[in-house]
N, C-alpha and C. Protein backbone atom coordinates (compact mmCIF):
# COMPACT_ATOMS: atom_id res chain seq x y z
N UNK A 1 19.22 -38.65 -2.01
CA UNK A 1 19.54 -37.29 -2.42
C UNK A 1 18.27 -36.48 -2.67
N UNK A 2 17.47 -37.23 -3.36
CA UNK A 2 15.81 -36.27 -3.58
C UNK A 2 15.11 -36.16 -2.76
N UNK A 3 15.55 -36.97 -1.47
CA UNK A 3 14.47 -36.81 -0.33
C UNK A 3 15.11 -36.18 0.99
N UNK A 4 16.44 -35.86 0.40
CA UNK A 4 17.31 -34.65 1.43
C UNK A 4 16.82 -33.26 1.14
N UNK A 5 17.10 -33.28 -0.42
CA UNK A 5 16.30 -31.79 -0.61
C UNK A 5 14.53 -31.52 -0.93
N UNK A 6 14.21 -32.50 -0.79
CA UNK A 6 12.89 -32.16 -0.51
C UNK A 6 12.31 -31.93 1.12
N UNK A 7 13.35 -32.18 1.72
CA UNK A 7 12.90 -31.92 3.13
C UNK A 7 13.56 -30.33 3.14
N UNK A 8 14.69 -30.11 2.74
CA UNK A 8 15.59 -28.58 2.60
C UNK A 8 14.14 -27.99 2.20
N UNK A 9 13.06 -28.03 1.46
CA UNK A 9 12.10 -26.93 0.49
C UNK A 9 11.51 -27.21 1.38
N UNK A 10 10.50 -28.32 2.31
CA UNK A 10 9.69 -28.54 3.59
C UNK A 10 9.92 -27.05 4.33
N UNK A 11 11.31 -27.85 4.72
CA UNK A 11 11.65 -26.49 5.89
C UNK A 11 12.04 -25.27 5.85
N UNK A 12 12.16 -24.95 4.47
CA UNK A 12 12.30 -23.81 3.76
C UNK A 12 10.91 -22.54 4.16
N UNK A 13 10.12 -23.82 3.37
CA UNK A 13 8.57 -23.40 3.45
C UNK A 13 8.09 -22.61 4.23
N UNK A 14 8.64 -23.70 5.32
CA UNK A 14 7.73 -23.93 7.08
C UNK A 14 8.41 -22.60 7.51
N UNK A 15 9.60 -22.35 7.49
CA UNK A 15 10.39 -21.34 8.92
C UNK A 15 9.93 -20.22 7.57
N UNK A 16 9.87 -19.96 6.27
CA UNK A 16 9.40 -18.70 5.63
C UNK A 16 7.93 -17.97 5.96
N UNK A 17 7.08 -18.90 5.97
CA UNK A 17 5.71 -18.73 6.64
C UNK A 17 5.19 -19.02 7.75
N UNK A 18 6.60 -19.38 8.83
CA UNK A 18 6.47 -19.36 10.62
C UNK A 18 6.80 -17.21 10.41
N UNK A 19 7.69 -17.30 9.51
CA UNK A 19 8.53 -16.04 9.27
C UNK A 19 7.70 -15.14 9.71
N UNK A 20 6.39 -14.83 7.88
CA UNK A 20 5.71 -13.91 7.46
C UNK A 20 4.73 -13.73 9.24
N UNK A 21 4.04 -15.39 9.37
CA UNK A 21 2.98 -14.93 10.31
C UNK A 21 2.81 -14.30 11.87
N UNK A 22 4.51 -14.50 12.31
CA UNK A 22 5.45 -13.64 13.43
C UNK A 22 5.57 -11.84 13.06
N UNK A 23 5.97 -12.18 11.88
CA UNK A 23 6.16 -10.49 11.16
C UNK A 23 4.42 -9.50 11.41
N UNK A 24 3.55 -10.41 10.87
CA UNK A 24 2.28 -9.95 10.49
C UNK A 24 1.54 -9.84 12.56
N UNK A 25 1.66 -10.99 13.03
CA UNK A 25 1.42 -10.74 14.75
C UNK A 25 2.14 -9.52 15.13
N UNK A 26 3.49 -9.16 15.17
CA UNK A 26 4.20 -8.52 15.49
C UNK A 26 3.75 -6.97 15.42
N UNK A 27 4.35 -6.78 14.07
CA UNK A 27 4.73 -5.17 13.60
C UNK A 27 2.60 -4.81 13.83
N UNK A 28 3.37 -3.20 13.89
CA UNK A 28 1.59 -2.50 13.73
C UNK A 28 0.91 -2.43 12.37
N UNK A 29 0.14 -2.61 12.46
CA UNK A 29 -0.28 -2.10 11.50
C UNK A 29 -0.17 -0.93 10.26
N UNK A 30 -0.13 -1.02 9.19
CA UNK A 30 -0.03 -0.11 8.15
C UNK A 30 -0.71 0.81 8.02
N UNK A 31 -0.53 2.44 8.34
CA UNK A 31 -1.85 3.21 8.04
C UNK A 31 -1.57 3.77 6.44
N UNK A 32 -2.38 3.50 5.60
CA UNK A 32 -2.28 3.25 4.13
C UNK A 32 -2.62 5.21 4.27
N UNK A 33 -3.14 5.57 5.00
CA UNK A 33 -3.83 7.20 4.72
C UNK A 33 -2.43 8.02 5.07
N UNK A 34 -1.60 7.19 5.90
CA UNK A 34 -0.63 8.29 6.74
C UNK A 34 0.80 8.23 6.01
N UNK A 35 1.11 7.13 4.69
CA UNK A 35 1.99 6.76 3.79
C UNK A 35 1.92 7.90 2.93
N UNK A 36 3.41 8.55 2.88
CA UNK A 36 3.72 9.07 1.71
C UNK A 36 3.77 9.09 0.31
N UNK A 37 3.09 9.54 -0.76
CA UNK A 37 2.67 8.91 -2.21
C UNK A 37 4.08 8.69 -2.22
N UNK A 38 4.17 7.43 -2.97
CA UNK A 38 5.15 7.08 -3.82
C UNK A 38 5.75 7.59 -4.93
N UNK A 39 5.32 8.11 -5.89
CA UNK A 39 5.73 9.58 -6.72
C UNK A 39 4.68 10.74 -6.53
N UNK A 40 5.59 11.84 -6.41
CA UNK A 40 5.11 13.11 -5.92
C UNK A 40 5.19 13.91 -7.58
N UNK A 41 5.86 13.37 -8.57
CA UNK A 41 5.80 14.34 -9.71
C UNK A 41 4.35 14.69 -9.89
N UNK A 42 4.28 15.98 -10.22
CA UNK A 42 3.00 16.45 -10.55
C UNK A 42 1.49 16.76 -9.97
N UNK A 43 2.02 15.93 -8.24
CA UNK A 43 0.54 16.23 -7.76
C UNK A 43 0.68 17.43 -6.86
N UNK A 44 1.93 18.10 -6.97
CA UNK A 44 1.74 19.66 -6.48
C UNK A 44 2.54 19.00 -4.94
N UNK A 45 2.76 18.28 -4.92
CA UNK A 45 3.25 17.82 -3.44
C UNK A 45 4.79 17.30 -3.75
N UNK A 46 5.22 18.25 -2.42
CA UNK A 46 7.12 17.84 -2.37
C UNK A 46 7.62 16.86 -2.15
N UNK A 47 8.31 15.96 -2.91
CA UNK A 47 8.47 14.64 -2.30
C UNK A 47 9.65 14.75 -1.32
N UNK A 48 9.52 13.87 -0.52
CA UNK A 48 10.52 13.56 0.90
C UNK A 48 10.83 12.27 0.95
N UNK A 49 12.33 12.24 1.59
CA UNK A 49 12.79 11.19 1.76
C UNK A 49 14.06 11.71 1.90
N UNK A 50 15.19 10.44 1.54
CA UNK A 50 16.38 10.77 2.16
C UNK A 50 17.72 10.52 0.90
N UNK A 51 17.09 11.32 0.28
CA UNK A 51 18.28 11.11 -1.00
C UNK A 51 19.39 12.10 -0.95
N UNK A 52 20.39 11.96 -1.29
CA UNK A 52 21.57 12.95 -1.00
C UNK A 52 21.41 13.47 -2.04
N UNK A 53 21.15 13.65 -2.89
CA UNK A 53 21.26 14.61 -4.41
C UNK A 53 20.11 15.88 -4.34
N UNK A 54 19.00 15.74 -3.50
CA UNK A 54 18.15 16.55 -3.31
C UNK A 54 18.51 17.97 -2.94
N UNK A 55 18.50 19.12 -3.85
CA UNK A 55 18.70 20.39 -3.11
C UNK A 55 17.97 20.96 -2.24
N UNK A 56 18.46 21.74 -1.23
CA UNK A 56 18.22 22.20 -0.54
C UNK A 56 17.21 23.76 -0.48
């Protein structure tokens, strides 16, 4: 029984960080300059996104 689920967390491991390093080859890159601040209160800038409560 302890050496069934210690192989379950092995392969857990393995296909989570086959996961990340497919994800990280894959997708482009992040441009950190071209990201929208995360809160806009107060720096004079409108925040955007896609909330339904936002007036128009």
């Amino acid at each position: 029984m302890i050496q069934s689920t210690k192989k379950y967390q092995v392969l857990f491991w393995v296909c989570l960080s086959s996961f990340l390093v497919w994800d990280t080859t894959v997708s482009p890159p992040v441009d950190l300059r071209n990201e929208p601040p995360l809160i806009a209160a107060g720096s004079g800038k409108p925040s955007s996104g896609g909330h339904c409560a936002v007036s128009k």
